[in-house]
C-alpha atoms as a PDB file:
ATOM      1  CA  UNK A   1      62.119 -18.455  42.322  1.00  0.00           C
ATOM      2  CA  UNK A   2      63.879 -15.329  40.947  1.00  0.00           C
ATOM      3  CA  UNK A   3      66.062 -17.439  38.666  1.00  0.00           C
ATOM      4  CA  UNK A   4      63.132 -19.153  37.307  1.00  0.00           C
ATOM      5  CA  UNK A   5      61.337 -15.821  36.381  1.00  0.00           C
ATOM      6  CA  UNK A   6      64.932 -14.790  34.805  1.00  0.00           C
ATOM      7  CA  UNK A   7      64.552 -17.793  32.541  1.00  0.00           C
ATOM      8  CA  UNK A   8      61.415 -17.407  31.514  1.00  0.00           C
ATOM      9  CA  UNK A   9      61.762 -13.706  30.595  1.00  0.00           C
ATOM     10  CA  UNK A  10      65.059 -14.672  28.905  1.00  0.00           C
ATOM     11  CA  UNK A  11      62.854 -17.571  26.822  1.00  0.00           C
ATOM     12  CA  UNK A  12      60.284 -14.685  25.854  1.00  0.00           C
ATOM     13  CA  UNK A  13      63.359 -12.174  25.085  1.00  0.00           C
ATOM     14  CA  UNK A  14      64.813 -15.139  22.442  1.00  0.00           C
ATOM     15  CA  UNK A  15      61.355 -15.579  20.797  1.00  0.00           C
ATOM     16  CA  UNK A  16      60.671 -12.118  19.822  1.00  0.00           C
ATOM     17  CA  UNK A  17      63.991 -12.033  18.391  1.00  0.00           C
ATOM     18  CA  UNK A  18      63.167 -14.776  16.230  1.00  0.00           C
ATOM     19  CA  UNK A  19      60.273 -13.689  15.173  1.00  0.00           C
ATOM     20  CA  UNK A  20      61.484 -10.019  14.344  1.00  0.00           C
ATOM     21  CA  UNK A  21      64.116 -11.170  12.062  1.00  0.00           C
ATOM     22  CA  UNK A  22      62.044 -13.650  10.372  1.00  0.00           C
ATOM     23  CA  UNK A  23      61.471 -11.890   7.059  1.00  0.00           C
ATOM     24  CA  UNK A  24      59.004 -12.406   4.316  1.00  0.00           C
ATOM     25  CA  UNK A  25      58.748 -13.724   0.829  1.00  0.00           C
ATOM     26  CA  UNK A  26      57.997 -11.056  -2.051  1.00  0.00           C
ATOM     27  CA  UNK A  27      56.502 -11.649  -5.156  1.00  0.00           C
ATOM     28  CA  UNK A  28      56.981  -9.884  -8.238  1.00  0.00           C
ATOM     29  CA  UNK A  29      55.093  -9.704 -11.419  1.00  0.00           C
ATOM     30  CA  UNK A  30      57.684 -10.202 -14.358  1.00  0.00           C
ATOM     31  CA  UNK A  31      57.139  -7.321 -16.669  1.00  0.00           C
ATOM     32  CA  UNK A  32      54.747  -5.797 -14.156  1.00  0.00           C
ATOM     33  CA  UNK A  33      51.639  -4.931 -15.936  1.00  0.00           C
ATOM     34  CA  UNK A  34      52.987  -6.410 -19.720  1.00  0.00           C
ATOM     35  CA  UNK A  35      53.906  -9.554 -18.198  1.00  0.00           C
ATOM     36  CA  UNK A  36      56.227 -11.877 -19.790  1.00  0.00           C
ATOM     37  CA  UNK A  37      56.585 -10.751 -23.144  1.00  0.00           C
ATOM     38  CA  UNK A  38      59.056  -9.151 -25.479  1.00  0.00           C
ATOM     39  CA  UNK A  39      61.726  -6.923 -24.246  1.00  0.00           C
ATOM     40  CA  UNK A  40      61.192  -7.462 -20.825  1.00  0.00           C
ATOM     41  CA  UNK A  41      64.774  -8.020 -20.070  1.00  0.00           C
ATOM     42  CA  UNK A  42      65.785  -5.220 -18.690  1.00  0.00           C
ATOM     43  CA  UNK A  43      62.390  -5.712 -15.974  1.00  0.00           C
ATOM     44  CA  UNK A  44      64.671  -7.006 -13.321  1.00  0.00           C
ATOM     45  CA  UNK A  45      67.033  -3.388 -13.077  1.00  0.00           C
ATOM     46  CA  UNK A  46      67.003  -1.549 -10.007  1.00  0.00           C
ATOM     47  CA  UNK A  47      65.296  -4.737  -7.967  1.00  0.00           C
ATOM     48  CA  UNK A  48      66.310  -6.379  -4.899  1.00  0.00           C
ATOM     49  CA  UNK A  49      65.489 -10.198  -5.319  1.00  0.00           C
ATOM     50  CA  UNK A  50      65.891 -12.282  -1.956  1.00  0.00           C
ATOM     51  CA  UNK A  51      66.241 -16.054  -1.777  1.00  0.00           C
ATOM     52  CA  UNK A  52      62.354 -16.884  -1.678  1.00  0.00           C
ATOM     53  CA  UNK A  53      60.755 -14.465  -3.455  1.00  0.00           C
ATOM     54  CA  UNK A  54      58.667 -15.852  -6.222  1.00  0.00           C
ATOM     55  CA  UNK A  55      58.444 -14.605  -9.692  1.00  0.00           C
ATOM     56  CA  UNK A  56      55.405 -14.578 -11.519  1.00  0.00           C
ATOM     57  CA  UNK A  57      54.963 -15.297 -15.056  1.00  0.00           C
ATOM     58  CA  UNK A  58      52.123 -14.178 -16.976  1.00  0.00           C
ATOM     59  CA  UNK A  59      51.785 -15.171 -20.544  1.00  0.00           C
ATOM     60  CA  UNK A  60      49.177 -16.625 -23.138  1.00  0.00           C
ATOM     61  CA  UNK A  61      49.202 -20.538 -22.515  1.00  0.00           C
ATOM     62  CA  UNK A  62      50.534 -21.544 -25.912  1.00  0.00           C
ATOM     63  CA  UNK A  63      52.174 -18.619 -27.015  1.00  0.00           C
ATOM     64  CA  UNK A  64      55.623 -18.323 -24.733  1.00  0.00           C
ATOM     65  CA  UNK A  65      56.693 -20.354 -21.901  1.00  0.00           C
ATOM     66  CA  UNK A  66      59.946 -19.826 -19.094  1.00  0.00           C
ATOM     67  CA  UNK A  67      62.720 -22.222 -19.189  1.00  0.00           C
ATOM     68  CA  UNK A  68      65.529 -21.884 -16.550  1.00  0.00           C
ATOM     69  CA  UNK A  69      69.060 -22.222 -18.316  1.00  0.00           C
ATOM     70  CA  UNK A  70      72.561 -22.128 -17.716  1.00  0.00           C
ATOM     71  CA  UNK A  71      74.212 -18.358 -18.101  1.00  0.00           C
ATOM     72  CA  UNK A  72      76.027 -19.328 -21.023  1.00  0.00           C
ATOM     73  CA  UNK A  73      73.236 -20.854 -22.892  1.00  0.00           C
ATOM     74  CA  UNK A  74      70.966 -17.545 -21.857  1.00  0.00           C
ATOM     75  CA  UNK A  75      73.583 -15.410 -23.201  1.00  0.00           C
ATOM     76  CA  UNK A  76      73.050 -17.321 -26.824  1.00  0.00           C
ATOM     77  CA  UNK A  77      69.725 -17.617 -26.064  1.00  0.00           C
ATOM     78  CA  UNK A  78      70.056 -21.710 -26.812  1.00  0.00           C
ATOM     79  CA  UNK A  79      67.172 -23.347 -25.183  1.00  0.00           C
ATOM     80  CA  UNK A  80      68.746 -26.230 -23.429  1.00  0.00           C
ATOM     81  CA  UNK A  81      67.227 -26.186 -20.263  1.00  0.00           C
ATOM     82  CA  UNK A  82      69.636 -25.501 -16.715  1.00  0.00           C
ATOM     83  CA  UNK A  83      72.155 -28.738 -15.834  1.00  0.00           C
ATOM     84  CA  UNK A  84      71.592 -30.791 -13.258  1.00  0.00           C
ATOM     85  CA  UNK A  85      68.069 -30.081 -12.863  1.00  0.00           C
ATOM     86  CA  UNK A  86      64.792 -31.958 -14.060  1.00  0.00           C
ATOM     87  CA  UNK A  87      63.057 -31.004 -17.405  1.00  0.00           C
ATOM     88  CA  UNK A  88      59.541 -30.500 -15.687  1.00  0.00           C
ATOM     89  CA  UNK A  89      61.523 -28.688 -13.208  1.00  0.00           C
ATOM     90  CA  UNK A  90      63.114 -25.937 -15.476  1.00  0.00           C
ATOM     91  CA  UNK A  91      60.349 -26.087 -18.277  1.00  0.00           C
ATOM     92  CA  UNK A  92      57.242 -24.176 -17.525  1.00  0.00           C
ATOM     93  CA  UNK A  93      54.182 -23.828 -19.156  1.00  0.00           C
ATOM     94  CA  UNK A  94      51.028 -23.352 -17.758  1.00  0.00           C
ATOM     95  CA  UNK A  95      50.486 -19.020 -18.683  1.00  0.00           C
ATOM     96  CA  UNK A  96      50.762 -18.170 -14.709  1.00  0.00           C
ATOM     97  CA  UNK A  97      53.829 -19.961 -13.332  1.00  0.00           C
ATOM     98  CA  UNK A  98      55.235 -19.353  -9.844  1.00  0.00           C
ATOM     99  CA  UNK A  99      58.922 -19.572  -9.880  1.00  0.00           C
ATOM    100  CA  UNK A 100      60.479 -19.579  -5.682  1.00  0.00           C
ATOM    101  CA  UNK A 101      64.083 -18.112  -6.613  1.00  0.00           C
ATOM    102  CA  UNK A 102      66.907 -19.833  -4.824  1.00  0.00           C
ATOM    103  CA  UNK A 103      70.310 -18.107  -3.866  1.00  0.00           C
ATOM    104  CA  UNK A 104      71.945 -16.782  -6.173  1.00  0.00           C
ATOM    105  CA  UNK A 105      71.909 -16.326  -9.930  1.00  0.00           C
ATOM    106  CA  UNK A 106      68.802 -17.352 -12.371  1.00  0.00           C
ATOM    107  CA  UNK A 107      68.463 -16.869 -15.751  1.00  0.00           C
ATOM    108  CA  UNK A 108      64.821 -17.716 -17.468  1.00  0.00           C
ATOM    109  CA  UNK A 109      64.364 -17.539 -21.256  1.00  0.00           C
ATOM    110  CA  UNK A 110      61.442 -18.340 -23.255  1.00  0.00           C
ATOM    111  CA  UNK A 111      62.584 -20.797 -25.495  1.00  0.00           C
ATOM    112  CA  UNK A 112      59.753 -20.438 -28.401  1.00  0.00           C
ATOM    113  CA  UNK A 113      61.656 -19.849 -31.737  1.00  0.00           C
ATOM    114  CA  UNK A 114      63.359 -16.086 -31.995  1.00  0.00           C
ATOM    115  CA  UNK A 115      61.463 -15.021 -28.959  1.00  0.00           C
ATOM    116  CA  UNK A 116      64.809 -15.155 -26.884  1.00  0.00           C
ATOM    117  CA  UNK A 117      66.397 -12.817 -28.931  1.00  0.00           C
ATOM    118  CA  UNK A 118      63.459 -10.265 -28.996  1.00  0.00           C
ATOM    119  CA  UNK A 119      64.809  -9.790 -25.610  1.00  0.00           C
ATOM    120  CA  UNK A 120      61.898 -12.262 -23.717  1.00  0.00           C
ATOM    121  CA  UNK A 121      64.926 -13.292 -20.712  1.00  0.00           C
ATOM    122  CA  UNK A 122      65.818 -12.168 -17.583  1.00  0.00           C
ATOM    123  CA  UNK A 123      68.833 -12.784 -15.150  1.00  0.00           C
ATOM    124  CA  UNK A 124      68.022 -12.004 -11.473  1.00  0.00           C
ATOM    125  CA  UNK A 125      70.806 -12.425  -8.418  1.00  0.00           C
ATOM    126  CA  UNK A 126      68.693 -13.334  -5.486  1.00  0.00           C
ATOM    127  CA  UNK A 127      71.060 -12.532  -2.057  1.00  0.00           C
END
């Protein structure tokens, strides 16, 4: 009997620490109250971004949009959307997309003419 109580309060020990390490998904407002817009690319300074989290863009449908690219084509701000993935995948349009970051680096441009290069682009490092 005692090593069936041991067991049982070794089962309950495991699940509590599972759950206390689970951790939670943030989501952040790119641009915070301006939104995605011009010279927003410094928004992402000072933040910790977690695989996850979700990014929120808010824009006027029709006026901008978020493409994910490749660092070397956000650098040039060339809109050629990020290899290896799907158009519809990278290529968002809607005014209020939800983007769930994945490890690492991202880079997200709006690839509207000149619009880049008024500094509407961020690069976030999700750990």
């Amino acid at each position: 009997m005692g090593d069936g109580r041991r067991s049982s309060a070794m089962i309950g020990v495991m699940i509590l620490l599972c759950m206390s390490v689970t951790s939670y998904a943030l989501r952040y407002k790119v641009g915070d109250s301006r939104g995605w817009s011009f010279n927003v690319s410094n928004w992402p300074y000072g933040k910790t971004f977690m695989a996850g989290d979700v990014l929120e863009f808010n824009y006027m449908f029709g006026m901008h949009n978020v493409m994910e690219v490749d660092k070397s084509f956000f650098e040039l701000c060339i809109p050629i959307p990020k290899i290896g993935s799907e158009f519809g995948d990278t290529v968002h349009w809607s005014g209020n997309d939800q983007i769930q970051l994945r490890s690492g680096q991202s880079y997200f441009i709006c690839s509207f003419l000149g619009h880049c290069q008024r500094g509407m682009k961020i690069a976030v490092n999700a750990v």
